[in-house]
C-alpha atoms as a PDB file:
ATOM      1  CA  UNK A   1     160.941  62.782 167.356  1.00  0.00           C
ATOM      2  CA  UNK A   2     158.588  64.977 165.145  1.00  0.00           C
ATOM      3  CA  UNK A   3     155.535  63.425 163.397  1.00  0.00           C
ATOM      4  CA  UNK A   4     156.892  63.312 159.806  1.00  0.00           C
ATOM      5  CA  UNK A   5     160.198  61.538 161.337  1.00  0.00           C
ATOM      6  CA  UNK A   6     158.179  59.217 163.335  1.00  0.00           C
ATOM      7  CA  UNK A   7     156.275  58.073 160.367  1.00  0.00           C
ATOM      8  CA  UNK A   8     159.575  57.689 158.604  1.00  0.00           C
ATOM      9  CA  UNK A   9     160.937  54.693 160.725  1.00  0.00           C
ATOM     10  CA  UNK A  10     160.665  51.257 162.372  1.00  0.00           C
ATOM     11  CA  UNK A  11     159.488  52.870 166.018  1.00  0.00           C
ATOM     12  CA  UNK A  12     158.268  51.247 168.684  1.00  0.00           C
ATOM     13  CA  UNK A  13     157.798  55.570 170.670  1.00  0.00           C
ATOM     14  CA  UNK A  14     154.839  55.728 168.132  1.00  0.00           C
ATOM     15  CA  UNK A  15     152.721  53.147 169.638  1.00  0.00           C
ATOM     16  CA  UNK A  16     149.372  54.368 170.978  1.00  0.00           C
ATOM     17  CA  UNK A  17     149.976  58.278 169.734  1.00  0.00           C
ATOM     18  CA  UNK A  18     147.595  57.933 166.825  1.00  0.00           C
ATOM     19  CA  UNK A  19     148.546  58.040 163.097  1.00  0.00           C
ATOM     20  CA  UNK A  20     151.223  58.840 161.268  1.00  0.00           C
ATOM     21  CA  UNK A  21     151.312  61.389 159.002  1.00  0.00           C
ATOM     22  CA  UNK A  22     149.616  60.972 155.673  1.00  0.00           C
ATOM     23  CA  UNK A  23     151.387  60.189 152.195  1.00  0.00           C
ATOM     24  CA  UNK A  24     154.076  57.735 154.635  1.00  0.00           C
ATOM     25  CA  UNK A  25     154.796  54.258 153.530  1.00  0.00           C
ATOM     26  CA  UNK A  26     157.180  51.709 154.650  1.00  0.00           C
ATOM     27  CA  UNK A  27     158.590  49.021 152.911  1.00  0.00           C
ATOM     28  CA  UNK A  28     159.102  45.487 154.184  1.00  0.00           C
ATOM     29  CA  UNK A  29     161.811  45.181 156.896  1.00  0.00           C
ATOM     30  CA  UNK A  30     165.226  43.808 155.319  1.00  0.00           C
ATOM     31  CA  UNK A  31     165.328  41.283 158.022  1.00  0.00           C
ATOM     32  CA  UNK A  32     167.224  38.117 156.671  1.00  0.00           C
ATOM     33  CA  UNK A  33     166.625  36.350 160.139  1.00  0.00           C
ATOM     34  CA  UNK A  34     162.853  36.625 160.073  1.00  0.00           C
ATOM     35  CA  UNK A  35     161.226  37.438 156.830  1.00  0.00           C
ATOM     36  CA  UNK A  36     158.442  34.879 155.487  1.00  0.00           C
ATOM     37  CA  UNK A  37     160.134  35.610 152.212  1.00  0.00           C
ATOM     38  CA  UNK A  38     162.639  32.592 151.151  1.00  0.00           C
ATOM     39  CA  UNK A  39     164.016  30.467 148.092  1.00  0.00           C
ATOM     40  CA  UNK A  40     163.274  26.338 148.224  1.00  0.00           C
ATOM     41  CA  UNK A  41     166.314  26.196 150.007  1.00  0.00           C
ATOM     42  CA  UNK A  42     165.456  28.378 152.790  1.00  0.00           C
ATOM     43  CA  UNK A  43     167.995  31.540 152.112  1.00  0.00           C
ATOM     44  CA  UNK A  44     166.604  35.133 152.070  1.00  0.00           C
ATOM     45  CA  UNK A  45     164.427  36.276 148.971  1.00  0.00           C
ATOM     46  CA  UNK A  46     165.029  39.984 149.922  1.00  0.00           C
ATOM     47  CA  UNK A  47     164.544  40.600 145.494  1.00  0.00           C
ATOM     48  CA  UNK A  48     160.946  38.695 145.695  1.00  0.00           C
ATOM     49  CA  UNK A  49     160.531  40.961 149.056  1.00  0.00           C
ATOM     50  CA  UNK A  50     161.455  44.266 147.782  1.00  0.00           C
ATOM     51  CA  UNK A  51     159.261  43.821 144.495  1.00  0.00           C
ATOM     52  CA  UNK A  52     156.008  42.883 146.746  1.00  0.00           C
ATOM     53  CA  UNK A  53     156.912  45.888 148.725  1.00  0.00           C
ATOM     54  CA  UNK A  54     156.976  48.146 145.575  1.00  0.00           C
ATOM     55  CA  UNK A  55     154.310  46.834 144.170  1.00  0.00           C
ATOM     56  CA  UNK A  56     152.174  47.656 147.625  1.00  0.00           C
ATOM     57  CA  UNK A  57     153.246  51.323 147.627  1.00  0.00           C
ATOM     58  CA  UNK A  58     152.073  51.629 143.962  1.00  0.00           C
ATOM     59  CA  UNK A  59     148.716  50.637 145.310  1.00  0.00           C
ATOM     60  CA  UNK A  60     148.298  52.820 148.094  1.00  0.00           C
ATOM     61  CA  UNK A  61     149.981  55.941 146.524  1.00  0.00           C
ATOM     62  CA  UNK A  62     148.641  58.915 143.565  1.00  0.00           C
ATOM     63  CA  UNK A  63     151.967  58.227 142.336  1.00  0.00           C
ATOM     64  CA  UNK A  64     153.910  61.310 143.302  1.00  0.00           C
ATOM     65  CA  UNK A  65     156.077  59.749 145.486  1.00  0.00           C
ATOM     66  CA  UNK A  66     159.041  61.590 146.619  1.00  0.00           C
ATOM     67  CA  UNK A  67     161.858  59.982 148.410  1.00  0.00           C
ATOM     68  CA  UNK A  68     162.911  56.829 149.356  1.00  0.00           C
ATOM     69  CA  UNK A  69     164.520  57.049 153.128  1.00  0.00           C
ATOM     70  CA  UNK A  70     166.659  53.953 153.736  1.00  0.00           C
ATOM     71  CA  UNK A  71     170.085  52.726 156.448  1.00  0.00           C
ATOM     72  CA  UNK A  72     172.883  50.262 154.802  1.00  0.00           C
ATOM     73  CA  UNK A  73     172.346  49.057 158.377  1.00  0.00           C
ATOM     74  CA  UNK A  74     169.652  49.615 160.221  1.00  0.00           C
ATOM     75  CA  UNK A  75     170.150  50.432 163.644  1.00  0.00           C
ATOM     76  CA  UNK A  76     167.416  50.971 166.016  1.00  0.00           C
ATOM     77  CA  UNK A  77     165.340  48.619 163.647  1.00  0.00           C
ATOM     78  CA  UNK A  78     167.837  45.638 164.899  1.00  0.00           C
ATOM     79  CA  UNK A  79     170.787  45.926 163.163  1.00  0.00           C
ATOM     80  CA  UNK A  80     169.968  44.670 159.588  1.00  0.00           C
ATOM     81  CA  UNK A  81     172.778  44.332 157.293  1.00  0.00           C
ATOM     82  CA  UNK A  82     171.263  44.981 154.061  1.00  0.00           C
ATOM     83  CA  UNK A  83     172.059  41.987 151.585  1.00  0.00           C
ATOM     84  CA  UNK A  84     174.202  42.714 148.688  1.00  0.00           C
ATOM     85  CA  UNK A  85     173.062  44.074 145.794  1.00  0.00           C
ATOM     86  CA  UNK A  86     169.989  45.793 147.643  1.00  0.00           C
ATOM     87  CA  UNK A  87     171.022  49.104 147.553  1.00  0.00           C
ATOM     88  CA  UNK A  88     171.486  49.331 143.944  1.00  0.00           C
ATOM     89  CA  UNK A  89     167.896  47.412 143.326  1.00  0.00           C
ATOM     90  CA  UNK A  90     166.472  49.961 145.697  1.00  0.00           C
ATOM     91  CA  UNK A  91     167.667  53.029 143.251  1.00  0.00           C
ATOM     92  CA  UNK A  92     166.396  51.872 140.340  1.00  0.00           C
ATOM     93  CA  UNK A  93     162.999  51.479 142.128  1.00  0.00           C
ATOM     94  CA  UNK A  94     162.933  54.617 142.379  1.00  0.00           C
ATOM     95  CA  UNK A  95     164.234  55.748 139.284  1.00  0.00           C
ATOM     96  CA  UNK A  96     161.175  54.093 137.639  1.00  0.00           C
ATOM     97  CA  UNK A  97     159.177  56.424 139.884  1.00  0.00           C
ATOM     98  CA  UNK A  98     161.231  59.693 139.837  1.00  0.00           C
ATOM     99  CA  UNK A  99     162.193  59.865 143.303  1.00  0.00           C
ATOM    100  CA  UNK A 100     165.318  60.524 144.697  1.00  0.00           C
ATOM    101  CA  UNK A 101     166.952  58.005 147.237  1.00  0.00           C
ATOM    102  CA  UNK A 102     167.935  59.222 150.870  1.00  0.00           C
ATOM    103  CA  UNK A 103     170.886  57.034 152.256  1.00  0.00           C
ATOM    104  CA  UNK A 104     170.719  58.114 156.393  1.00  0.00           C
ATOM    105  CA  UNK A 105     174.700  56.803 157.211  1.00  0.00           C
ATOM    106  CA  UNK A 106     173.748  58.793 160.733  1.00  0.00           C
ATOM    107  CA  UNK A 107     175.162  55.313 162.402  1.00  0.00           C
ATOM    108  CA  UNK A 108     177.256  53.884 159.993  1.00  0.00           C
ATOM    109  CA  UNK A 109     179.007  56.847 158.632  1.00  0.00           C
ATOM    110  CA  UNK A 110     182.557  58.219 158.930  1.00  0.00           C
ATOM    111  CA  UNK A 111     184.742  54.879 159.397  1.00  0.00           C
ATOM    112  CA  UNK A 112     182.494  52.410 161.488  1.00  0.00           C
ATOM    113  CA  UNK A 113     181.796  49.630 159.317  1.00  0.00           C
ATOM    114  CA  UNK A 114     185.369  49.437 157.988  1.00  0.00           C
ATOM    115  CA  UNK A 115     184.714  51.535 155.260  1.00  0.00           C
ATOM    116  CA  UNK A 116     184.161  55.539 155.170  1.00  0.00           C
ATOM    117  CA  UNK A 117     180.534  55.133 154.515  1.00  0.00           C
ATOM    118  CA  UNK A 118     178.577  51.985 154.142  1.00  0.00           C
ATOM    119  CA  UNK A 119     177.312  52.693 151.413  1.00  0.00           C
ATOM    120  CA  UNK A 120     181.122  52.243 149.817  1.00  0.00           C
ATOM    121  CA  UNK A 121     180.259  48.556 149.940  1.00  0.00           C
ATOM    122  CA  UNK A 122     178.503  48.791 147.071  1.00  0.00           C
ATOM    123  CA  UNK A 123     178.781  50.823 143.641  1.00  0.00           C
ATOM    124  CA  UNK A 124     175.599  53.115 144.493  1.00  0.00           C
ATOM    125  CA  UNK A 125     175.670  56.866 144.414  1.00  0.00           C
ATOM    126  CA  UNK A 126     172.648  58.158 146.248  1.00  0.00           C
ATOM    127  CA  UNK A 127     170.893  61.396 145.795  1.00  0.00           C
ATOM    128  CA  UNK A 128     171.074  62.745 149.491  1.00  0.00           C
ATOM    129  CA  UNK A 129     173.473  61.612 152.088  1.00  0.00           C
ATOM    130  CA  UNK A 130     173.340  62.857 155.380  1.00  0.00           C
ATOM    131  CA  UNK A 131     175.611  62.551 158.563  1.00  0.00           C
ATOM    132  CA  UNK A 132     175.202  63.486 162.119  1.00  0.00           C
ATOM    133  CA  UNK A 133     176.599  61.401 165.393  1.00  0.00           C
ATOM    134  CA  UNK A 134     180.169  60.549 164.388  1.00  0.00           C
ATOM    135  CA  UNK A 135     180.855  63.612 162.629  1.00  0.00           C
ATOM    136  CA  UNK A 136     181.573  65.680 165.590  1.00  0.00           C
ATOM    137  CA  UNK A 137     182.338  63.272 168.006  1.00  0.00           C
ATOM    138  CA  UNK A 138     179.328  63.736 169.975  1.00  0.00           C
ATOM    139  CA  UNK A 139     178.820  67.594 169.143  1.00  0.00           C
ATOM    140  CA  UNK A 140     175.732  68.643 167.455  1.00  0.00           C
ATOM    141  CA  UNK A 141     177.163  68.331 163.863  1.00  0.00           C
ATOM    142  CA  UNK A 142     175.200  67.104 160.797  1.00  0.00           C
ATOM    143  CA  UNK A 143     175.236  67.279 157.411  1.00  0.00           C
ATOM    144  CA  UNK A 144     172.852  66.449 154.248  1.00  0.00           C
ATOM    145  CA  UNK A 145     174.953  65.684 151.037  1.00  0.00           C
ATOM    146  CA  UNK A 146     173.686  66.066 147.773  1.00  0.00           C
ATOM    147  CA  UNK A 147     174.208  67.310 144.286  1.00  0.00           C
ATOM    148  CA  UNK A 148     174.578  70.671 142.706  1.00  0.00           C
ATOM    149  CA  UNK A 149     171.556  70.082 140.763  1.00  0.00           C
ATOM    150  CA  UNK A 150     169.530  69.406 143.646  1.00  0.00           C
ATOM    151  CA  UNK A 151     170.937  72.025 145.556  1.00  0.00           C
ATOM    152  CA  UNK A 152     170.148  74.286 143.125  1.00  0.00           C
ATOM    153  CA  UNK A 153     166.843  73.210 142.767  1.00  0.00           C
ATOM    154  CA  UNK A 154     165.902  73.716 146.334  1.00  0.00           C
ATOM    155  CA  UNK A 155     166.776  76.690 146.679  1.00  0.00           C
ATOM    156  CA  UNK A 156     164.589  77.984 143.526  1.00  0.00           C
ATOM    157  CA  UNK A 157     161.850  76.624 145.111  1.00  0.00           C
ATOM    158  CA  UNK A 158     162.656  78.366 148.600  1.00  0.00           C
ATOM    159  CA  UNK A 159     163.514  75.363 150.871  1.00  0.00           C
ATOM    160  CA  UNK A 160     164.674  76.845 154.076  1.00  0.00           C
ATOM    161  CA  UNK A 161     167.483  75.090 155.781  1.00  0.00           C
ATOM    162  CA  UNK A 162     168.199  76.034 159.274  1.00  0.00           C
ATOM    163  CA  UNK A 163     169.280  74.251 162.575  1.00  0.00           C
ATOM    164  CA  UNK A 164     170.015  75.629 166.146  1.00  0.00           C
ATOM    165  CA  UNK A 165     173.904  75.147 165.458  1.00  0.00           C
ATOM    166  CA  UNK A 166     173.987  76.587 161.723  1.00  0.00           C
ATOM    167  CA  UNK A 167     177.513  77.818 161.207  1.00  0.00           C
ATOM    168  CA  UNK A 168     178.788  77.410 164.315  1.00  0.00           C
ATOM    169  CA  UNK A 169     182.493  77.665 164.171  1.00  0.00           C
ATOM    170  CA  UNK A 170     182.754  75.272 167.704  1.00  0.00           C
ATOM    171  CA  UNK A 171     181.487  72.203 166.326  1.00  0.00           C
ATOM    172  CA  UNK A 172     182.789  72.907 162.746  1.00  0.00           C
ATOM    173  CA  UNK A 173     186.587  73.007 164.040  1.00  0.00           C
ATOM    174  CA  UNK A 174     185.886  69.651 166.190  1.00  0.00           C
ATOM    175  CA  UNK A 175     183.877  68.355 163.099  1.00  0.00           C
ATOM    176  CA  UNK A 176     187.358  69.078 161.018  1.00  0.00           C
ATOM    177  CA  UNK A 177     189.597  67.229 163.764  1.00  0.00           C
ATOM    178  CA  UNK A 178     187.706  64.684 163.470  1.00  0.00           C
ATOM    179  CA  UNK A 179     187.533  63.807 160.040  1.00  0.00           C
ATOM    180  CA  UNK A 180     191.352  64.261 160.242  1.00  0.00           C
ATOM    181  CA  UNK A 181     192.254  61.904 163.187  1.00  0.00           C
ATOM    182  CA  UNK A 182     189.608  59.213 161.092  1.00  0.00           C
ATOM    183  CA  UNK A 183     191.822  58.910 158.189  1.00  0.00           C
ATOM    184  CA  UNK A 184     195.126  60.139 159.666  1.00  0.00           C
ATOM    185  CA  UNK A 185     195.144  56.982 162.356  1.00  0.00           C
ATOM    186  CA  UNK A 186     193.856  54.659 159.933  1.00  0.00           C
ATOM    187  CA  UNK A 187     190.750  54.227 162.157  1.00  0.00           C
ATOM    188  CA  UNK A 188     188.464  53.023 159.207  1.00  0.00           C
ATOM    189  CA  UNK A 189     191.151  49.987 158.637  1.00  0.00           C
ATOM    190  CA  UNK A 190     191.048  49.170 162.606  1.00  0.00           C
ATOM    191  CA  UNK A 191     187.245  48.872 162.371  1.00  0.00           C
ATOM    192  CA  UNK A 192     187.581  46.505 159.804  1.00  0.00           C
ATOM    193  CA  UNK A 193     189.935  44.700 161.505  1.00  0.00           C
ATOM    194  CA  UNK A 194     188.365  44.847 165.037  1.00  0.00           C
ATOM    195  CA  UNK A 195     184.924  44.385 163.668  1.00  0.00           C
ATOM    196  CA  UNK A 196     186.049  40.679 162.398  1.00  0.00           C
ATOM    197  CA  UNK A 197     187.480  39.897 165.424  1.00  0.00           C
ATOM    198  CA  UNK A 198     184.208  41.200 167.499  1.00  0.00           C
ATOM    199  CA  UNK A 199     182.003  39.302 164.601  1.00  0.00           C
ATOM    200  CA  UNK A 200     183.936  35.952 165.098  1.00  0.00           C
ATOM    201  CA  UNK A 201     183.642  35.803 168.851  1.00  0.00           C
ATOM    202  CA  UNK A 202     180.216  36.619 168.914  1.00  0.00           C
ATOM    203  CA  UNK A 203     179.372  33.825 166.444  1.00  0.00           C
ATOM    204  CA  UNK A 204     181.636  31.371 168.722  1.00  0.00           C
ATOM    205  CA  UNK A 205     179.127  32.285 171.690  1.00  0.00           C
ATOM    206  CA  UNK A 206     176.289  31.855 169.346  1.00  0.00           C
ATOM    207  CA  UNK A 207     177.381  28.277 169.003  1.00  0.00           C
ATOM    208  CA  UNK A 208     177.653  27.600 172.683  1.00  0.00           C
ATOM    209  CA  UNK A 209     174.728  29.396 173.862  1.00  0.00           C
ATOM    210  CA  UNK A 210     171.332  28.540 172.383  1.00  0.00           C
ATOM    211  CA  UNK A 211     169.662  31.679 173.589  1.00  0.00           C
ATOM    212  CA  UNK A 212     171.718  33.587 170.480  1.00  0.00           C
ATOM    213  CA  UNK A 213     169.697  33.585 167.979  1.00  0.00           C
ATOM    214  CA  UNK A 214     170.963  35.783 165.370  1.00  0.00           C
ATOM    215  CA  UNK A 215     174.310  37.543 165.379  1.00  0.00           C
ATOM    216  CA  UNK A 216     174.822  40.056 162.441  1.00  0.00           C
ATOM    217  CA  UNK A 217     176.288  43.222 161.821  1.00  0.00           C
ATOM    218  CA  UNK A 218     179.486  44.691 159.413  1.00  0.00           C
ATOM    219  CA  UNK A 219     182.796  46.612 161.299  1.00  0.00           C
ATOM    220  CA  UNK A 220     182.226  47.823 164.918  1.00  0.00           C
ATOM    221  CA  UNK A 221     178.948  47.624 164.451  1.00  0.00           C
ATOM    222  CA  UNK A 222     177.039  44.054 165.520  1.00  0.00           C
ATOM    223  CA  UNK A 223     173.834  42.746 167.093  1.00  0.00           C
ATOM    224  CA  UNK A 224     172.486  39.614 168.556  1.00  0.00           C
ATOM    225  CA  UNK A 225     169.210  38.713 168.970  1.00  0.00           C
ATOM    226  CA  UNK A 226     168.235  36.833 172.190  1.00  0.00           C
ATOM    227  CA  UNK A 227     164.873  34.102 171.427  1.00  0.00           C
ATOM    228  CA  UNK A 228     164.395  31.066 173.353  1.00  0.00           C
ATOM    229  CA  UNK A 229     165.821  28.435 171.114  1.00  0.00           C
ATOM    230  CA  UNK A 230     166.908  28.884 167.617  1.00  0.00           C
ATOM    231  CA  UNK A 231     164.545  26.436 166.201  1.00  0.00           C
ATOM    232  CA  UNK A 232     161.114  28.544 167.709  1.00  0.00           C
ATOM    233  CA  UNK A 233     162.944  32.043 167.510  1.00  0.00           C
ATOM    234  CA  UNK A 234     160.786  32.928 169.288  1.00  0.00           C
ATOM    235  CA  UNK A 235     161.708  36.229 171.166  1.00  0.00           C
ATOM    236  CA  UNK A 236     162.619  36.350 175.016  1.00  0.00           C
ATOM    237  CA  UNK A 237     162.628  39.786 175.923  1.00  0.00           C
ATOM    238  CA  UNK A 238     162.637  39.074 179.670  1.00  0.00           C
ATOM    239  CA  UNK A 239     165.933  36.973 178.971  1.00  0.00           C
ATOM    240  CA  UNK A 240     167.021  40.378 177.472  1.00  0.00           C
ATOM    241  CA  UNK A 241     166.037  42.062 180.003  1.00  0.00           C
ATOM    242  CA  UNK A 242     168.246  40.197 182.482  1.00  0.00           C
ATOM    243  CA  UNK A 243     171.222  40.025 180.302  1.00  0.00           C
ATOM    244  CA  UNK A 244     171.003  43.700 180.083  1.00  0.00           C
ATOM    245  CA  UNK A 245     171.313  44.003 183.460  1.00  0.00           C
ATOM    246  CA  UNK A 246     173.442  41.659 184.266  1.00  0.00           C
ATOM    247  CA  UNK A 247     175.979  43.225 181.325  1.00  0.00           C
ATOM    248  CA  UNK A 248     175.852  46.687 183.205  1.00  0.00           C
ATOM    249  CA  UNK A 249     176.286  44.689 186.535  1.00  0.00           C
ATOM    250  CA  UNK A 250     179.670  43.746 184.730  1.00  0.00           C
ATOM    251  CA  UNK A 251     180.912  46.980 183.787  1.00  0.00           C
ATOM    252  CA  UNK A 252     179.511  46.725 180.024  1.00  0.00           C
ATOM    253  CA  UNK A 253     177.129  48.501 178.160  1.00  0.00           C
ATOM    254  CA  UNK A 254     175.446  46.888 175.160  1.00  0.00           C
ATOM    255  CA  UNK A 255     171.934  49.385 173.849  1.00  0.00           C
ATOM    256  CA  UNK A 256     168.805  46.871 173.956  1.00  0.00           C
ATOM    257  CA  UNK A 257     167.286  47.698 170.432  1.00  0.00           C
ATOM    258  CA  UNK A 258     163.468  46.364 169.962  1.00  0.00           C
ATOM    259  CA  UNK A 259     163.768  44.613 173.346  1.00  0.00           C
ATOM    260  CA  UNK A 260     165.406  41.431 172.184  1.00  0.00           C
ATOM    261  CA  UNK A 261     168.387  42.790 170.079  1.00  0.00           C
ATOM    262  CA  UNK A 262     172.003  43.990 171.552  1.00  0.00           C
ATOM    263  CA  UNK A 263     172.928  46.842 169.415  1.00  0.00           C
ATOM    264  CA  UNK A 264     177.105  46.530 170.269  1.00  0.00           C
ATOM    265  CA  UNK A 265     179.217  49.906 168.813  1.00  0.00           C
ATOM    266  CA  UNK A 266     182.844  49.902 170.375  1.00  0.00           C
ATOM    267  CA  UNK A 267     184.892  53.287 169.516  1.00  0.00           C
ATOM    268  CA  UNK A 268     186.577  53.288 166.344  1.00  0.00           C
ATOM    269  CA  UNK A 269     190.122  53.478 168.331  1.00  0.00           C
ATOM    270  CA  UNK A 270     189.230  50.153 169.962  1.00  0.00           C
ATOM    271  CA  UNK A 271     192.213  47.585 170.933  1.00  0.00           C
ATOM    272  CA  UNK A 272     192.439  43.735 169.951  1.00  0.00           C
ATOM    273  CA  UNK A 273     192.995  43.743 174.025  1.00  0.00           C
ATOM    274  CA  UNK A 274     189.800  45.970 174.763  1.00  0.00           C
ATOM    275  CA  UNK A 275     187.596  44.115 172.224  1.00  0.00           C
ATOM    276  CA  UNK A 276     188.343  40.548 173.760  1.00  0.00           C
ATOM    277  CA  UNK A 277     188.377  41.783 177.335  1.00  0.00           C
ATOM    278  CA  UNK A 278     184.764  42.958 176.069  1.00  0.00           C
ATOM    279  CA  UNK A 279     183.541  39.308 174.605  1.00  0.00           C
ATOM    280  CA  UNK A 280     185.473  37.615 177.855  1.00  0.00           C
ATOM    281  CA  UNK A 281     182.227  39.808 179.794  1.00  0.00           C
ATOM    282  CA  UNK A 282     179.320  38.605 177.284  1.00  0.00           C
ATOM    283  CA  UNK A 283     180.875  35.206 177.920  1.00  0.00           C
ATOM    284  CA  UNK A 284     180.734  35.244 181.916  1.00  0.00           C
ATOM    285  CA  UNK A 285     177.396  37.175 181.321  1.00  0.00           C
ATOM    286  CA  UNK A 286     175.618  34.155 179.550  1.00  0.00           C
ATOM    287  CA  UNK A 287     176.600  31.706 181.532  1.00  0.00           C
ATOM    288  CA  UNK A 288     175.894  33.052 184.334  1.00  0.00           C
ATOM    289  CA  UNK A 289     172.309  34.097 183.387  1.00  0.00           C
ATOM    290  CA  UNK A 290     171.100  31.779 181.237  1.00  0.00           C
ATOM    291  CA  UNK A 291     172.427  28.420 182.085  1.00  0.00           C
ATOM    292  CA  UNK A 292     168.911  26.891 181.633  1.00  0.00           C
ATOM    293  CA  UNK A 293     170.069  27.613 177.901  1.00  0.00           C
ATOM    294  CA  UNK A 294     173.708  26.493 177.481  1.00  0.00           C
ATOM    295  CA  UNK A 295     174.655  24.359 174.816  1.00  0.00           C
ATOM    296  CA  UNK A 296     178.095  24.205 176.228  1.00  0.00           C
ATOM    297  CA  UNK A 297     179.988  20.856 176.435  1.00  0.00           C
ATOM    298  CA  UNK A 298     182.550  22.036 179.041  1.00  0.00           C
END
């Protein structure tokens, strides 16, 4: 919540606290659903998108940039599956211009997009890596990955690493457990597995209820976006608002991300029963509060 990381996201927390910090840029979103970026037939030009971003940086910058901070799936920004091939365009981007690239995997790391990290998806090795929520199992436990070389050079130039919980033997044991129940009960294989099946019945209540906009996500980890017909998509956030409620009224939780988009991340150890008991809720849940919307031939 600092300055420096505020200026280093898609957040809506900043709004009205004056600017960011200076030497920040942001490249376009990676949204697929919305971009005004497309091909004559109407797919996602994320290579046309990610060049005109570039190419506005160079602009604005003295050309000692640093870093390039970027999520294989961004996840308060509205769960964005970056497209394939992105991550490895990204890197050489920044290659050209010397800096290193920062892959944050603090959501997607450790098993829950059916692979260890996300980032396993595609044959990219990025210069930092860092962990935090899953890696403990909800204990303060984080990590930043990197190289020797880097290593090495931060600490000739005196970079100070230090957090509240810095060898703390507590959260290192659980941190251990953890990484040992992961691959010992196959749990990255049952995301996989349970993140189809979550995928596919989301995307059959996309079909019946016009409302759904956008569903999209890889493993346990999914979104829908709630507009008021997909031919507008135009957002709804009241809509959201009440399915929200009416979800907790139900008995489930689904985080409302940018106030039109259900951020849904079951646990890792999640049954086929548990996962369709879950999508049996969303179903009573949008048809009982948005029948002005149903598409439904019953």
């Amino acid at each position: 919540m600092t300055g420096h990381a505020q200026a280093a996201q898609y957040h809506d927390g900043r709004k009205g606290h004056g600017p960011t910090m200076p030497g920040q840029f942001m490249l376009p979103q990676p949204n697929a659903y919305r971009s005004i970026f497309r091909h004559a037939d109407g797919s996602y030009d994320w290579v046309s998108e990610l060049c005109y971003g570039w190419q506005l940086i160079d602009q604005a910058s003295c050309g000692s940039l640093a870093a390039c901070i970027v999520e294989c799936i961004q996840g308060d920004g509205g769960v964005h599956v970056l497209p394939e091939g992105y991550l490895k365009a990204l890197k050489r981007h920044c290659e050209l211009r010397n800096m290193l690239m920062i892959v944050d995997e603090a959501q997607t790391g450790l098993g829950r997009t059916g692979k260890l990290f996300a980032i396993d998806f595609e044959d990219t090795v990025p210069d930092i890596l860092t962990l935090s929520k899953p890696l403990a199992n909800g204990l303060p436990l984080s990590a930043v990955v990197t190289s020797a070389t880097i290593d090495a050079r931060c600490e000739e130039l005196g970079f100070l690493f230090f957090t509240t919980h810095t060898n703390d033997p507590l959260v290192a044991a659980v941190g251990e457990k953890t990484l040992e129940i992961v691959l010992r009960d196959n749990l990255i294989g049952n995301a996989s597995e349970r993140g189809d099946q979550l995928l596919r019945g989301l995307r059959s209540l996309q079909k019946r209820y016009a409302c759904i906009g956008d569903v999209r996500g890889r493993g346990l980890m999914a979104g829908i976006e709630i507009v008021d017909d997909p031919g507008s998509k135009a957002a709804n956030p009241e809509l959201a608002h009440r399915l929200s409620e009416s979800m907790w009224q139900h008995g489930i939780w689904c985080q409302l991300q940018s106030r039109t988009v259900f951020r849904i991340g079951p646990p890792l150890n999640s049954t086929p029963e548990q996962i369709a008991e879950g999508l049996d809720i969303l179903k009573d849940v949008f048809r009982s509060t948005s029948p002005r919307l149903n598409t439904e031939a019953e």
